[in-house]
Every structure is written in structure tokens, then in C-alpha cells.
C-alpha atoms as a PDB file:
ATOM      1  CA  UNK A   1      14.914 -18.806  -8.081  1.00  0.00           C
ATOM      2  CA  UNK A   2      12.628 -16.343  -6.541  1.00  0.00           C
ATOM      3  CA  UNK A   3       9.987 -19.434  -5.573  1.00  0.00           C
ATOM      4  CA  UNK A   4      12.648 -20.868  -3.531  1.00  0.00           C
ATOM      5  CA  UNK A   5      12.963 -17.231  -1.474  1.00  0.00           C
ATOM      6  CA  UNK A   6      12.179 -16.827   1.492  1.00  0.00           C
ATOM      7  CA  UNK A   7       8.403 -14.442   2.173  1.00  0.00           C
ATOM      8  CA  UNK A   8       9.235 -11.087   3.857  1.00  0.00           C
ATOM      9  CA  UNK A   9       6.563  -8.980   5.233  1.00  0.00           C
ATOM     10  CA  UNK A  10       5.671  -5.936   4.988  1.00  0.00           C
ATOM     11  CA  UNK A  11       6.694  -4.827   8.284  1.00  0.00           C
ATOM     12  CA  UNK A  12      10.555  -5.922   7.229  1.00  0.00           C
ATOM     13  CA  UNK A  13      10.548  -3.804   4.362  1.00  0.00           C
ATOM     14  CA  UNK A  14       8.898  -0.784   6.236  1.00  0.00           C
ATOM     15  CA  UNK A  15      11.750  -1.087   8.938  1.00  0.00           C
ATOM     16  CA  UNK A  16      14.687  -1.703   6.575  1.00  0.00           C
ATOM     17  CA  UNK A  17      13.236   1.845   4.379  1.00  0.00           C
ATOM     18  CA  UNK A  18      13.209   3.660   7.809  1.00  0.00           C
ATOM     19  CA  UNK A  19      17.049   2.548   8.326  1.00  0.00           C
ATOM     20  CA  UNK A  20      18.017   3.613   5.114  1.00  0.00           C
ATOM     21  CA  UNK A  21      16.835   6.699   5.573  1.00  0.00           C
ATOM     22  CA  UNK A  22      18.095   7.425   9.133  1.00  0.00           C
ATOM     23  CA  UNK A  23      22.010   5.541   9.357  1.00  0.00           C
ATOM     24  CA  UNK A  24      23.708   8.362   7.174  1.00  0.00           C
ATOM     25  CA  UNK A  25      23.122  11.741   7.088  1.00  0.00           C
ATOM     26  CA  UNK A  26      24.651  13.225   3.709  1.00  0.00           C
ATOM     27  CA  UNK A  27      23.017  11.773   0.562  1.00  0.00           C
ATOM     28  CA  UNK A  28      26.916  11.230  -0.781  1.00  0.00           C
ATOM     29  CA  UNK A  29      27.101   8.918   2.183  1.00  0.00           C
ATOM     30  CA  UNK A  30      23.747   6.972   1.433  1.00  0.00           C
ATOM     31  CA  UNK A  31      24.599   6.624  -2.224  1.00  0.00           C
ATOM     32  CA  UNK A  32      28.281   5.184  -1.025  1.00  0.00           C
ATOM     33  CA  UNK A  33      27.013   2.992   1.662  1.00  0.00           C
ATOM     34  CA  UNK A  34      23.894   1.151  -0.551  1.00  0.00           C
ATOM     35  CA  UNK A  35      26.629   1.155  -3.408  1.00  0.00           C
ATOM     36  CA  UNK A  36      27.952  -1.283  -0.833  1.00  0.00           C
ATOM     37  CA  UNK A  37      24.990  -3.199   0.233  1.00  0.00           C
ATOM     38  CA  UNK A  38      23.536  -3.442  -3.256  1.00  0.00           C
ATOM     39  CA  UNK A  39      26.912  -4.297  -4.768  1.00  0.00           C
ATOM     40  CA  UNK A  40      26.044  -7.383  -6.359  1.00  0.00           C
ATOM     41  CA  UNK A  41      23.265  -5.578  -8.030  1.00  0.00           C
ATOM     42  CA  UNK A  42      23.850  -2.583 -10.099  1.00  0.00           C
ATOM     43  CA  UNK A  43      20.569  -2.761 -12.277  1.00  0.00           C
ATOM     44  CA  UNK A  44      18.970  -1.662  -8.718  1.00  0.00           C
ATOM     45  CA  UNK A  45      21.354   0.992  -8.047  1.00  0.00           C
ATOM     46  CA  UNK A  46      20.919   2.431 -11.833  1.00  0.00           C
ATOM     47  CA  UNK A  47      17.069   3.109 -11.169  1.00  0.00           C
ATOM     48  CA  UNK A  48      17.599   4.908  -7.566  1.00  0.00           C
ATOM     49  CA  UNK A  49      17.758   8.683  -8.009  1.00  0.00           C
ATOM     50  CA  UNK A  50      20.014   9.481  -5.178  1.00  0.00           C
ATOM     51  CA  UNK A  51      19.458  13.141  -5.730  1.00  0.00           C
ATOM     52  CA  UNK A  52      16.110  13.508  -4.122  1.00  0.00           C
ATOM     53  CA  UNK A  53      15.811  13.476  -0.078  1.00  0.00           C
ATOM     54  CA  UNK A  54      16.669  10.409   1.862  1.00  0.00           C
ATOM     55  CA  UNK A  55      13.503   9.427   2.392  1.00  0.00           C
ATOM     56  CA  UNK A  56      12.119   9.435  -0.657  1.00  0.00           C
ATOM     57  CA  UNK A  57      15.560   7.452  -1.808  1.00  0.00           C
ATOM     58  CA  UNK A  58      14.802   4.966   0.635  1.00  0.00           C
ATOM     59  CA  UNK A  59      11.117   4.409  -0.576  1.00  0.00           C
ATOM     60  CA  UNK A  60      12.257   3.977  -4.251  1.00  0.00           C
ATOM     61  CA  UNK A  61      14.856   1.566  -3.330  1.00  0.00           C
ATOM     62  CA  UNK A  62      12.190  -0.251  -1.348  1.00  0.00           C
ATOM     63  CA  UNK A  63       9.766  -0.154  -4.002  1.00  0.00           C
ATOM     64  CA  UNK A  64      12.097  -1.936  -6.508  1.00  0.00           C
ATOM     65  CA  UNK A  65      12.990  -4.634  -4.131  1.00  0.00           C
ATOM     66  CA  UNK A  66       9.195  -5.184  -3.070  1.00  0.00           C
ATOM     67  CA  UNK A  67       8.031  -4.981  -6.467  1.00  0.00           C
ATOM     68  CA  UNK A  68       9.817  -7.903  -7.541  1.00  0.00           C
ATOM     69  CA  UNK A  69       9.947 -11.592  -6.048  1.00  0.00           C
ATOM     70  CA  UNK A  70      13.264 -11.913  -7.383  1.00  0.00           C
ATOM     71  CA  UNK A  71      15.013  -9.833  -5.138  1.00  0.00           C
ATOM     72  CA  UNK A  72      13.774 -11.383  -1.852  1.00  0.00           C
ATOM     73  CA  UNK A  73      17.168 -13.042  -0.954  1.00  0.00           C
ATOM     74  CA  UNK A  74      18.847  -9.724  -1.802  1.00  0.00           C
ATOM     75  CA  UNK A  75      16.357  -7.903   0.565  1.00  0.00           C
ATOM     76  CA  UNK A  76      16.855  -9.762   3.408  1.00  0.00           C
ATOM     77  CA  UNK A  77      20.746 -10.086   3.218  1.00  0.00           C
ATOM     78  CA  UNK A  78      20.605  -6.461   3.141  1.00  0.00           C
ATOM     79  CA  UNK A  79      17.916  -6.214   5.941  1.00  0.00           C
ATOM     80  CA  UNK A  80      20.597  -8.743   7.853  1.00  0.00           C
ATOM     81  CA  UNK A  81      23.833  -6.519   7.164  1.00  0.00           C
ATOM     82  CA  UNK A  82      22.148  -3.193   7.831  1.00  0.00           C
ATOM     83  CA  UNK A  83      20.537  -4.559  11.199  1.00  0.00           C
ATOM     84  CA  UNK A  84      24.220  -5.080  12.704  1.00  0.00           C
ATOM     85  CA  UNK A  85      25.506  -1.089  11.507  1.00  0.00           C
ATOM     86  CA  UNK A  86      27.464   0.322  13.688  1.00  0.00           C
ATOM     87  CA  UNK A  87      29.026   2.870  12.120  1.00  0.00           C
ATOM     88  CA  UNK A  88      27.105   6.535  12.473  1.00  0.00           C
ATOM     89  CA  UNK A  89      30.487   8.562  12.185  1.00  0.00           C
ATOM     90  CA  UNK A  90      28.574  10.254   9.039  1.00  0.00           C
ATOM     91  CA  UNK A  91      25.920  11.671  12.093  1.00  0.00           C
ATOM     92  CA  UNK A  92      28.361  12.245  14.594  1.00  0.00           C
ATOM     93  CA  UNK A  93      29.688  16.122  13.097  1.00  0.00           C
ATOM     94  CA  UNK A  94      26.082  17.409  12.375  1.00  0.00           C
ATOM     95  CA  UNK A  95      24.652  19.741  14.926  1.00  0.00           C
ATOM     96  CA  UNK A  96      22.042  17.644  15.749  1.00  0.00           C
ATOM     97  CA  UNK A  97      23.840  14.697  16.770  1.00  0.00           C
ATOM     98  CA  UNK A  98      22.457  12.986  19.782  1.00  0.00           C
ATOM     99  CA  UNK A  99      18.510  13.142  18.215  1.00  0.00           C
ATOM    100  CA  UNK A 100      19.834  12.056  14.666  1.00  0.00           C
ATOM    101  CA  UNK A 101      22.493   8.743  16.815  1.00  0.00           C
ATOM    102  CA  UNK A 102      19.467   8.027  18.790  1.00  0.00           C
ATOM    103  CA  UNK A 103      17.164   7.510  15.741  1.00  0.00           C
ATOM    104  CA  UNK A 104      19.491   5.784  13.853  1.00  0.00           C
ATOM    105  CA  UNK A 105      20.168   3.227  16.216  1.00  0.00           C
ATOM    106  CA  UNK A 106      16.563   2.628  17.214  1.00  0.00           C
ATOM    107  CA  UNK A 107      15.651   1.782  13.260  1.00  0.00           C
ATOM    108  CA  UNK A 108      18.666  -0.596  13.333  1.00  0.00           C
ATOM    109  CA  UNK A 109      18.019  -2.200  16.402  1.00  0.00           C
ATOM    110  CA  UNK A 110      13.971  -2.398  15.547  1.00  0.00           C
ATOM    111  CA  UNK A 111      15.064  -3.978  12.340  1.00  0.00           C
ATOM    112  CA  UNK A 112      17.476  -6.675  14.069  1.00  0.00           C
ATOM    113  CA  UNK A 113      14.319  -7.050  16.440  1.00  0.00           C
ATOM    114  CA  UNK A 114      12.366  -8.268  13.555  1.00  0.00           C
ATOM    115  CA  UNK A 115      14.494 -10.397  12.294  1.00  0.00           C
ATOM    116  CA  UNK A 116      15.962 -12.033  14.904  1.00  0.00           C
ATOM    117  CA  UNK A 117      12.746 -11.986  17.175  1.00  0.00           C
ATOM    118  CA  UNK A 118       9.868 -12.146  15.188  1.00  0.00           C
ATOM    119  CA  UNK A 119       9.982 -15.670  13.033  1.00  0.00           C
ATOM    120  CA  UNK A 120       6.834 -15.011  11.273  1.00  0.00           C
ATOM    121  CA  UNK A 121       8.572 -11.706   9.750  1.00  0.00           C
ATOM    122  CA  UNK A 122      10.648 -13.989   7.471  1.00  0.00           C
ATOM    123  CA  UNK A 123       9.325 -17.475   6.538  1.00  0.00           C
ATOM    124  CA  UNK A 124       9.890 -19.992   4.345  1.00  0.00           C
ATOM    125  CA  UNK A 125       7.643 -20.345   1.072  1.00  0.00           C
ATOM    126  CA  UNK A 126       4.757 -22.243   1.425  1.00  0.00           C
ATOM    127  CA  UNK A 127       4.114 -24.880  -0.701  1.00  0.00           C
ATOM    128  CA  UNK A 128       1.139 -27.349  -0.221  1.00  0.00           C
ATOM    129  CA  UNK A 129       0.962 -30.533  -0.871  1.00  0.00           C
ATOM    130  CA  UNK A 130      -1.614 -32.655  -2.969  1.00  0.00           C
ATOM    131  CA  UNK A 131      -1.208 -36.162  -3.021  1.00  0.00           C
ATOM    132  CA  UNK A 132       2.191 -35.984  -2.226  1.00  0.00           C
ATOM    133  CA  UNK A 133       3.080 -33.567  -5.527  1.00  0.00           C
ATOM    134  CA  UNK A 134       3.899 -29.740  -4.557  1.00  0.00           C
ATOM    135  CA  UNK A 135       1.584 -27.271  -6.060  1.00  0.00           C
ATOM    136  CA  UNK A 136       1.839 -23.231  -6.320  1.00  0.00           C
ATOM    137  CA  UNK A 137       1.158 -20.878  -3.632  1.00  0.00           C
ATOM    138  CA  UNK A 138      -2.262 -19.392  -4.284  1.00  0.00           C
ATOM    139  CA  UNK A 139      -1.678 -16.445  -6.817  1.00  0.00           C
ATOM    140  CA  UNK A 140      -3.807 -13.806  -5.042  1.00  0.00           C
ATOM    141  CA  UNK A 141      -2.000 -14.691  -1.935  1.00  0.00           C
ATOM    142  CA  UNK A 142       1.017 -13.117  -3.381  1.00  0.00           C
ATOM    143  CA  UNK A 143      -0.262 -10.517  -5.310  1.00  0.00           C
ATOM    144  CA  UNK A 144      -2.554  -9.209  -1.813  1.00  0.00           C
ATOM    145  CA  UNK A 145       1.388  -9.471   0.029  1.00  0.00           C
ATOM    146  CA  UNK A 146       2.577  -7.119  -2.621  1.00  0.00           C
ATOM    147  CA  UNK A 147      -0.251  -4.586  -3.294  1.00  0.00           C
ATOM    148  CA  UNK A 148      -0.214  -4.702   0.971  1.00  0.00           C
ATOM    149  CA  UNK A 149       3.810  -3.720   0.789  1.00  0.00           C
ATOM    150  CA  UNK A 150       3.218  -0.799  -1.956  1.00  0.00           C
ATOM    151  CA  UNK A 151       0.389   0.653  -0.096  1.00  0.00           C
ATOM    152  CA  UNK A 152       2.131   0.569   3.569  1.00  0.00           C
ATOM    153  CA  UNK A 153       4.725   2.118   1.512  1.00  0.00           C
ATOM    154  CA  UNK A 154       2.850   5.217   0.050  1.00  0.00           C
ATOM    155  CA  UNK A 155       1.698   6.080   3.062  1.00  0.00           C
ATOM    156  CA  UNK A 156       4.906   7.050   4.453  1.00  0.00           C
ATOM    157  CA  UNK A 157       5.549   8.851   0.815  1.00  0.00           C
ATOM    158  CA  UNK A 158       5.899  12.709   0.943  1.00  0.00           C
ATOM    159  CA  UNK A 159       4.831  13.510  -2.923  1.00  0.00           C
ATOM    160  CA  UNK A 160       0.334  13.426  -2.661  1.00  0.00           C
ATOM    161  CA  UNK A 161      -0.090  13.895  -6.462  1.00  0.00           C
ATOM    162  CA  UNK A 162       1.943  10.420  -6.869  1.00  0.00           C
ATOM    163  CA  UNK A 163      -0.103   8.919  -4.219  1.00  0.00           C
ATOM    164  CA  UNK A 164      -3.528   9.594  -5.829  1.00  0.00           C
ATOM    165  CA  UNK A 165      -2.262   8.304  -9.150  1.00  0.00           C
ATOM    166  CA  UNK A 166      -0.504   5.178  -7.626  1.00  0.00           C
ATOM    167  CA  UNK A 167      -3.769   4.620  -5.740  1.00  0.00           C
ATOM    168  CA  UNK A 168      -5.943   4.392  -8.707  1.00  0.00           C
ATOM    169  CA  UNK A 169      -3.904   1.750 -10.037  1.00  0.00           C
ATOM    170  CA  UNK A 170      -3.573  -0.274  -6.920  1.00  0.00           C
ATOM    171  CA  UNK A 171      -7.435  -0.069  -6.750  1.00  0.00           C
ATOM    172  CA  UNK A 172      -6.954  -1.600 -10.506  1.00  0.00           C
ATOM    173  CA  UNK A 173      -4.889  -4.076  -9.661  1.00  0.00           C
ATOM    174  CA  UNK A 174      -6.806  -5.421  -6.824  1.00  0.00           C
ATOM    175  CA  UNK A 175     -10.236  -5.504  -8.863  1.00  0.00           C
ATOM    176  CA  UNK A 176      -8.469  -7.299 -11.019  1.00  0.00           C
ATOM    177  CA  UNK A 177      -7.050 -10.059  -8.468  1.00  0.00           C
ATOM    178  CA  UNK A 178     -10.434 -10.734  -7.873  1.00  0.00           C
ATOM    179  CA  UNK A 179     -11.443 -11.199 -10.940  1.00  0.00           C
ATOM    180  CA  UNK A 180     -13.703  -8.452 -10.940  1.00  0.00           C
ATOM    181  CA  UNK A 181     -13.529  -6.827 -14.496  1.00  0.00           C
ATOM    182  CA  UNK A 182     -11.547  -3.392 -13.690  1.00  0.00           C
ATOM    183  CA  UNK A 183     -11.740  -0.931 -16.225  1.00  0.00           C
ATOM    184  CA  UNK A 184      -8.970   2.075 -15.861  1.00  0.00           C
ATOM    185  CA  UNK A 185      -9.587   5.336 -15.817  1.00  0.00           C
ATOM    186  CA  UNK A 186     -11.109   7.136 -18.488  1.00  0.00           C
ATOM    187  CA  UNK A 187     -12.599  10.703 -20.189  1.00  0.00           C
ATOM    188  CA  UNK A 188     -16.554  10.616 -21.139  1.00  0.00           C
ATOM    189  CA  UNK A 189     -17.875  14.072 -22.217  1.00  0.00           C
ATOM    190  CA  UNK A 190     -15.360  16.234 -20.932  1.00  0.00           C
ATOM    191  CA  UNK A 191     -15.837  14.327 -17.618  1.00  0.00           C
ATOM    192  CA  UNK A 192     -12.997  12.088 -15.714  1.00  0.00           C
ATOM    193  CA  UNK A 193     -13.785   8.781 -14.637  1.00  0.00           C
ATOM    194  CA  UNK A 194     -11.531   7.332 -12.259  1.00  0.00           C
ATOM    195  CA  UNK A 195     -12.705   3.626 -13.157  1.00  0.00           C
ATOM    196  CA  UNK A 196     -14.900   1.119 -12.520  1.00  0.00           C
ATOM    197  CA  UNK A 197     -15.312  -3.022 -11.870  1.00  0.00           C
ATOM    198  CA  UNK A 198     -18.220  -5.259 -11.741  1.00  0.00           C
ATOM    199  CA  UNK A 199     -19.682  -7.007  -9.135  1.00  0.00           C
ATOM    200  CA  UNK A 200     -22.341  -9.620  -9.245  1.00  0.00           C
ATOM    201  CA  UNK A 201     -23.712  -7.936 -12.880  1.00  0.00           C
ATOM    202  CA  UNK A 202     -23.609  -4.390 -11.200  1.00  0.00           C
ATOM    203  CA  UNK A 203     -20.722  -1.755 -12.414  1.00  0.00           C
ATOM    204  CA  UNK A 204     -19.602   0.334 -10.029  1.00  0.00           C
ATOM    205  CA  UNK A 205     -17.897   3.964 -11.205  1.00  0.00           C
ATOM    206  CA  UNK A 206     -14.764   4.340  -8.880  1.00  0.00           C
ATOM    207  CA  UNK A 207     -13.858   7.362  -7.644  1.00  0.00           C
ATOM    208  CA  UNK A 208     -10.449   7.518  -6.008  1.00  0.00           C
ATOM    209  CA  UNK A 209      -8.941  10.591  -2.895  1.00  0.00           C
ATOM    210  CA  UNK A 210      -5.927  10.335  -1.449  1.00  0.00           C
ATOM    211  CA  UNK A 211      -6.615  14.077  -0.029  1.00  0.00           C
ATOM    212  CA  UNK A 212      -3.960  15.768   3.347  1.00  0.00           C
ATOM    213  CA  UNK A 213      -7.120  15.143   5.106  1.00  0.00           C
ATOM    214  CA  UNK A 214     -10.481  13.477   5.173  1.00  0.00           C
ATOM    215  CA  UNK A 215     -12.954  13.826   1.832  1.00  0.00           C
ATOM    216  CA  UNK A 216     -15.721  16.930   2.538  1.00  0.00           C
ATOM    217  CA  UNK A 217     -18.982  16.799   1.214  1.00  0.00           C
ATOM    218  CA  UNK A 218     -18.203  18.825  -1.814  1.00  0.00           C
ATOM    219  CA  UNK A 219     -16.435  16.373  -3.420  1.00  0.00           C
ATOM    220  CA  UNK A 220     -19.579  13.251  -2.183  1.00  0.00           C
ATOM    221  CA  UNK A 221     -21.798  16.396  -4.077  1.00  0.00           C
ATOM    222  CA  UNK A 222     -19.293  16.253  -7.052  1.00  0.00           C
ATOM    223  CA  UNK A 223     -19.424  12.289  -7.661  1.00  0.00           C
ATOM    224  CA  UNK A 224     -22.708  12.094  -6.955  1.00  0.00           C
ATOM    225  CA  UNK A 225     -23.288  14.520  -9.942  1.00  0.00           C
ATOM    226  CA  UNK A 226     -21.119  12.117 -11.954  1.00  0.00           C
ATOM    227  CA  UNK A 227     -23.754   9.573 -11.366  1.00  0.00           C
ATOM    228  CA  UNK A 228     -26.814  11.166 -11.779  1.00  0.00           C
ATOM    229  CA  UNK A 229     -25.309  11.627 -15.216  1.00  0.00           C
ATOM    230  CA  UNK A 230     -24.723   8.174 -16.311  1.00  0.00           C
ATOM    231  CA  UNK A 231     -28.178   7.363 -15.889  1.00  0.00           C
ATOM    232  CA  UNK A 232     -30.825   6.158 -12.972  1.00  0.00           C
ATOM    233  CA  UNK A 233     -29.104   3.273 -10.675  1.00  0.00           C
ATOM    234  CA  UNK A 234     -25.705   3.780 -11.676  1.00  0.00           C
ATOM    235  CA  UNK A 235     -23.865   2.992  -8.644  1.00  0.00           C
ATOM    236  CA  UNK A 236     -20.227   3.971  -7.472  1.00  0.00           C
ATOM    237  CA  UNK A 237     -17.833   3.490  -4.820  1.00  0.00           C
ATOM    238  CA  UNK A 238     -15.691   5.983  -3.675  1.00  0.00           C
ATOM    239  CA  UNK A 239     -12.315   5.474  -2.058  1.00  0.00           C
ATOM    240  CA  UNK A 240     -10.478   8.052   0.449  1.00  0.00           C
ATOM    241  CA  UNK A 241      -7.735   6.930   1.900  1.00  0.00           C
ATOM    242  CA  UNK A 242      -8.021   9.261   4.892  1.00  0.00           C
ATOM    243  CA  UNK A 243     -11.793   9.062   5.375  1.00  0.00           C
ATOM    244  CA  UNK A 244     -14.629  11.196   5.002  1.00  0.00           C
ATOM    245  CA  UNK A 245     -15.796  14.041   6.931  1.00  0.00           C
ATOM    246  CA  UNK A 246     -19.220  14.259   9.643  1.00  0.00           C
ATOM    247  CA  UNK A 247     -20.633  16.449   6.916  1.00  0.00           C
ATOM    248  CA  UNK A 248     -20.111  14.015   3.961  1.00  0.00           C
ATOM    249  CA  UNK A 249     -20.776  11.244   6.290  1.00  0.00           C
ATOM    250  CA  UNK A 250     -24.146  13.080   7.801  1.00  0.00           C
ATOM    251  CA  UNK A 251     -25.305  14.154   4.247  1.00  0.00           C
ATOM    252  CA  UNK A 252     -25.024  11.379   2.618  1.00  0.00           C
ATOM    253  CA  UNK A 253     -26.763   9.121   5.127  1.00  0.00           C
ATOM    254  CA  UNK A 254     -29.854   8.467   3.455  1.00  0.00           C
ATOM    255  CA  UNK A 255     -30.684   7.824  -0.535  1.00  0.00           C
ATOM    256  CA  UNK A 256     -27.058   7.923  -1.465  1.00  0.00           C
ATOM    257  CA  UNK A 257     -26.420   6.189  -4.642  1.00  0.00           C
ATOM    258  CA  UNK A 258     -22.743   5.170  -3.503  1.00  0.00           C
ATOM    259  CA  UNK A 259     -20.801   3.182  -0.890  1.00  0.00           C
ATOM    260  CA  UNK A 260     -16.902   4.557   0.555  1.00  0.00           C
ATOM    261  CA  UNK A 261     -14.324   2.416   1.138  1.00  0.00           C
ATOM    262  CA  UNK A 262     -11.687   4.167   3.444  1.00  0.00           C
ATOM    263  CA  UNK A 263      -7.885   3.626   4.221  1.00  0.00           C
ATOM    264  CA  UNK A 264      -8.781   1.089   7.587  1.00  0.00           C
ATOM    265  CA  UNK A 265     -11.342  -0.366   5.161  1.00  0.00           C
ATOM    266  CA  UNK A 266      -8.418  -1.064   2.356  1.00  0.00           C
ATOM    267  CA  UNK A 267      -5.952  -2.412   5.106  1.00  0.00           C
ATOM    268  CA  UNK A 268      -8.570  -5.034   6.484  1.00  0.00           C
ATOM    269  CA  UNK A 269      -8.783  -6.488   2.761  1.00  0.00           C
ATOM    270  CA  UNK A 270      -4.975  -5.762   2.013  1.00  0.00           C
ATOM    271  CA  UNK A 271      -4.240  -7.918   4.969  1.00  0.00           C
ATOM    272  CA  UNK A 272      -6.630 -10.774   3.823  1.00  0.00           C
ATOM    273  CA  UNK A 273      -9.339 -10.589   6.481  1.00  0.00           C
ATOM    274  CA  UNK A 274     -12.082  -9.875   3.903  1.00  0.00           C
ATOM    275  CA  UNK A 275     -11.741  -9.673   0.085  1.00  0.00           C
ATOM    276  CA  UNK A 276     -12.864  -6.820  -2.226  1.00  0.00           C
ATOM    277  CA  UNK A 277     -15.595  -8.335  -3.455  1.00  0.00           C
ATOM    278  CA  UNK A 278     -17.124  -9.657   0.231  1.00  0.00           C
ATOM    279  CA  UNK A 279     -15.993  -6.025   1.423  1.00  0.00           C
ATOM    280  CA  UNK A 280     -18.685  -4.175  -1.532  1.00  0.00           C
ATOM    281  CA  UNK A 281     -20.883  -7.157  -0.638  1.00  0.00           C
ATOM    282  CA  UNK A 282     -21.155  -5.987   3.067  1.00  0.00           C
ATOM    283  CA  UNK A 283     -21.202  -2.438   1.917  1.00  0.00           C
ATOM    284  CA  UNK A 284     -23.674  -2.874  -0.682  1.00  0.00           C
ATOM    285  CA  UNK A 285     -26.637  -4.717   1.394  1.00  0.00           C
ATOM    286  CA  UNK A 286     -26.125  -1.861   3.666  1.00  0.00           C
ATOM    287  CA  UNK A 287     -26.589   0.938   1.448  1.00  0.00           C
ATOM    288  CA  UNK A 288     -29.959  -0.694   0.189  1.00  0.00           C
ATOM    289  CA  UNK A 289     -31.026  -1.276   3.936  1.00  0.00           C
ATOM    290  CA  UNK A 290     -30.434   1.981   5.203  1.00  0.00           C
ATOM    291  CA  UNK A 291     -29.773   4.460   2.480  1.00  0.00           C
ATOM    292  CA  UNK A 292     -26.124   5.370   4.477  1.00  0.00           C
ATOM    293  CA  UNK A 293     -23.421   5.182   2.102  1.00  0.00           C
ATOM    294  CA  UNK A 294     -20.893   4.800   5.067  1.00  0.00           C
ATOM    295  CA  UNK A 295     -20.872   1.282   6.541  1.00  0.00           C
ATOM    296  CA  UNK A 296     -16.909   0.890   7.834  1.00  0.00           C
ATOM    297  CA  UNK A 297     -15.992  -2.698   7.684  1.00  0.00           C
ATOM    298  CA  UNK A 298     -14.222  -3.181  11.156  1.00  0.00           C
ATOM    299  CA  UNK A 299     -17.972  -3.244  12.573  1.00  0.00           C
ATOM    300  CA  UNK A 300     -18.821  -5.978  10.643  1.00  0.00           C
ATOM    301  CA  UNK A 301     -15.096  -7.738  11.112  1.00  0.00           C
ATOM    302  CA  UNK A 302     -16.100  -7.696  14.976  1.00  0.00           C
ATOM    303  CA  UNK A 303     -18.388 -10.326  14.978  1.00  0.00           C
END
């Protein structure tokens, strides 16, 4: 039963996708050698398309076995069998050789770091107590764990398009961990609305980047238009994953009628440190104080 498994972190499942992707070379081999690992579980292996590039292969596989509870004992008795590989033969005719042996073997040996160095990487479940009777691990708990193991996984995913879509949803999902009354994404007038929550009787419209670099000040112009449209005081938050450039950052320091929420920002709340709703909280009092729609959380997680 998948409340009996054990609680892997993310930093597991980010090590055992960088093995995967590095022991083999040919995708023949990968396909052969998870056959083998995953053997006891061919509804996993039927959803892996083992035609794309490893990477990529190793992210999906990792996504279906983070994306489900119920394959936590199967994760780490793969994580356990993969950290003790020796066998690179499949590496040992390419060209490349001594780069591709050397990177191999550091993922493997990071992973058998983590697992047999690190205790807190792999842990029991918790269960609390209450008057002797065992009660649930807090709901949000898990779903934060997850939503943290899908985003540290799209970062390291080479296909942006799929990011920006799977970012919007994650936004979603969060909102609505909190309880904060997401709506999804939507059309009004010709006019695309990436979504919107509400928070302490304000809604927020959402607007969601997940650009190769940081968000310019056309696209700050662009969403601010948005507003302006919906009526006076509509407010909005805008999320960029890689931040926002000086000349969003400098033009929108005064009077903006937004607040950003940036990939260091997301992490801090992913992580449980502050949650979405403290996080606009913090961002909102500032934009009324100052006018500066930029208030990064880290200064505020310093004291």
C-alpha cells in the first residue's frame, strides 16, 4: 500500500533520471536494460516512448513514477539496483568513451551517495499520533512534495512549449492546494487568459512565462494591457520562471497594477518555507507600499 512506502525526495528522483540517461548509450540498450529494472511493471514500460532521446526517456519514466504514490517502493528498488551498475560495456565502443565512463559512473555513484549517505533522502512515512490513534499525513504536505518533484523535473526538460503549458497547470494545482479558488485558463474577447485565483476577496488574473530567458518589458506592457481591460483595480500576478529583465523590473517600479512571482520565488514555496497565499500576501502589501511590482521573496525569507 502506497501509505506504507517509504517518502523519496526530490533530489532521489532527479539523480536516478540523470543515471538513466547517462549508464547506456544506444536507446536499444536503455529500452533493454529498464525492461529489466521495471520488469515487474509493464503498465510503466507501455507509457515510455523509448524512441525519443535519452533524456527526455528518462524524464517520462521519472514523471510516471513521481506522479504516483504507488510506485514509491518500485522507485527506490530501482534507485537501489541502478546505484550498484557496473556494467558500461554499451559506452565502452563509442568514440567518446572516457567523457561518456566518467559521467556515467559519477550519476551512479552520486545516486548510491544519496542513498546510502543521506538518511533524510529516503524516510519512513510520517504518521502522527493523536491520542494514541494514527492520523493522515497532512494532504498539502504531499501534494507540495509532488508539485516540488514535477517542477525540479521540467526544468531539466528540453521541449519549452511543454514547459509553459505544464506550468500553467502546476500554478493550478497549487492555487488549488491552498484552497484558493483557481480558475484555468480561458478565452474572453478574442483575448487569452492564462487564469486566475482569489485571495482574501481579491482575483488575481495569472499570467504564466516559462521564456529561454528572463521576461522583457514588452510582455509586463502586454499584461498590463490585459488589465487595464478588465476594468479599474483588476489586479494580476505574473509568473516567469526565469525572471524578469532591469527594463521590466525598472519600468514597472512604480503604479504597477501587478506583482511577479519568479522561479527562486516558486522554489521557496515548493519547498514549504512560505505558502502561496503568505507569498502574494508579502507581495501584495508591497506593491501598495511602493508601487514596485517586483518584491523577490528571499528578502523577506532572510529575516
Amino acid at each position: 500500500m502506497a501509505d506504507h512506502d517509504p517518502v523519496i525526495s526530490a533530489q532521489v528522483y532527479e539523480a536516478l533520471g540523470t543515471a538513466l540517461s547517462s549508464f547506456c548509450w544506444y536507446k536499444r540498450s536503455l529500452k533493454r536494460r529498464v525492461g529489466i529494472l521495471l520488469r515487474d511493471h509493464p503498465e510503466i514500460l507501455e507509457q515510455v516512448d523509448f524512441t525519443q532521446s535519452k533524456r527526455d526517456t528518462a524524464d517520462q519514466i521519472i514523471g510516471i513514477l513521481a506522479g504516483n504514490a504507488a510506485y514509491r517502493a518500485v522507485t527506490l528498488e530501482m534507485a537501489r539496483e541502478l546505484a550498484t551498475w557496473n556494467d558500461f560495456s554499451d559506452l565502452r565502443s563509442h568514440p567518446d568513451a572516457a567523457d561518456l565512463l566518467k559521467v556515467a559512473r559519477a550519476s551512479v555513484a552520486a545516486l548510491r551517495h544519496l542513498l546510502a549517505d543521506r538518511p533524510e533522502a529516503v524516510r519512513p512515512p510520517v504518521h502522527p499520533t493523536r491520542r494514541g490513534r494514527k492520523v493522515p499525513a497532512a494532504p498539502d504536505r504531499d501534494g507540495r512534495e509532488l508539485l516540488l518533484r514535477e517542477y525540479l523535473m521540467l526544468r531539466r526538460s528540453s521541449r519549452p512549449q511543454q514547459r509553459g503549458i505544464k506550468l500553467e497547470k502546476l500554478v493550478f494545482r497549487l492555487a488549488d492546494l491552498e484552497g484558493l479558488e483557481p480558475r484555468d485558463g480561458y478565452v474572453l474577447a478574442g483575448e487569452q487568459i492564462d487564469g486566475s485565483l482569489m485571495l482574501d476577496g481579491d482575483c488575481l488574473l495569472i499570467e504564466d512565462k516559462w521564456l529561454e530567458g528572463r521576461v522583457e518589458r514588452r510582455h509586463g506592457d502586454e499584461f498590463a494591457a490585459k488589465l487595464s481591460r478588465k476594468g479599474r483595480g483588476t489586479l494580476g500576478l505574473f509568473v516567469s520562471v526565469n525572471g524578469f529583465s532591469k527594463g521590466f523590473k525598472e519600468v514597472y517600479s512604480n503604479s504597477a497594477g501587478f506583482i511577479t512571482l519568479d522561479g527562486n520565488d516558486l522554489l521557496l514555496i515548493l519547498n514549504g518555507r512560505i505558502t502561496l497565499a503568505e507569498a502574494l500576501r508579502v507581495k501584495l502589501r508591497h506593491l501598495r507600499e511602493t508601487g514596485d511590482c517586483h518584491h523577490p521573496l528571499a528578502k523577506s525569507d532572510e529575516g
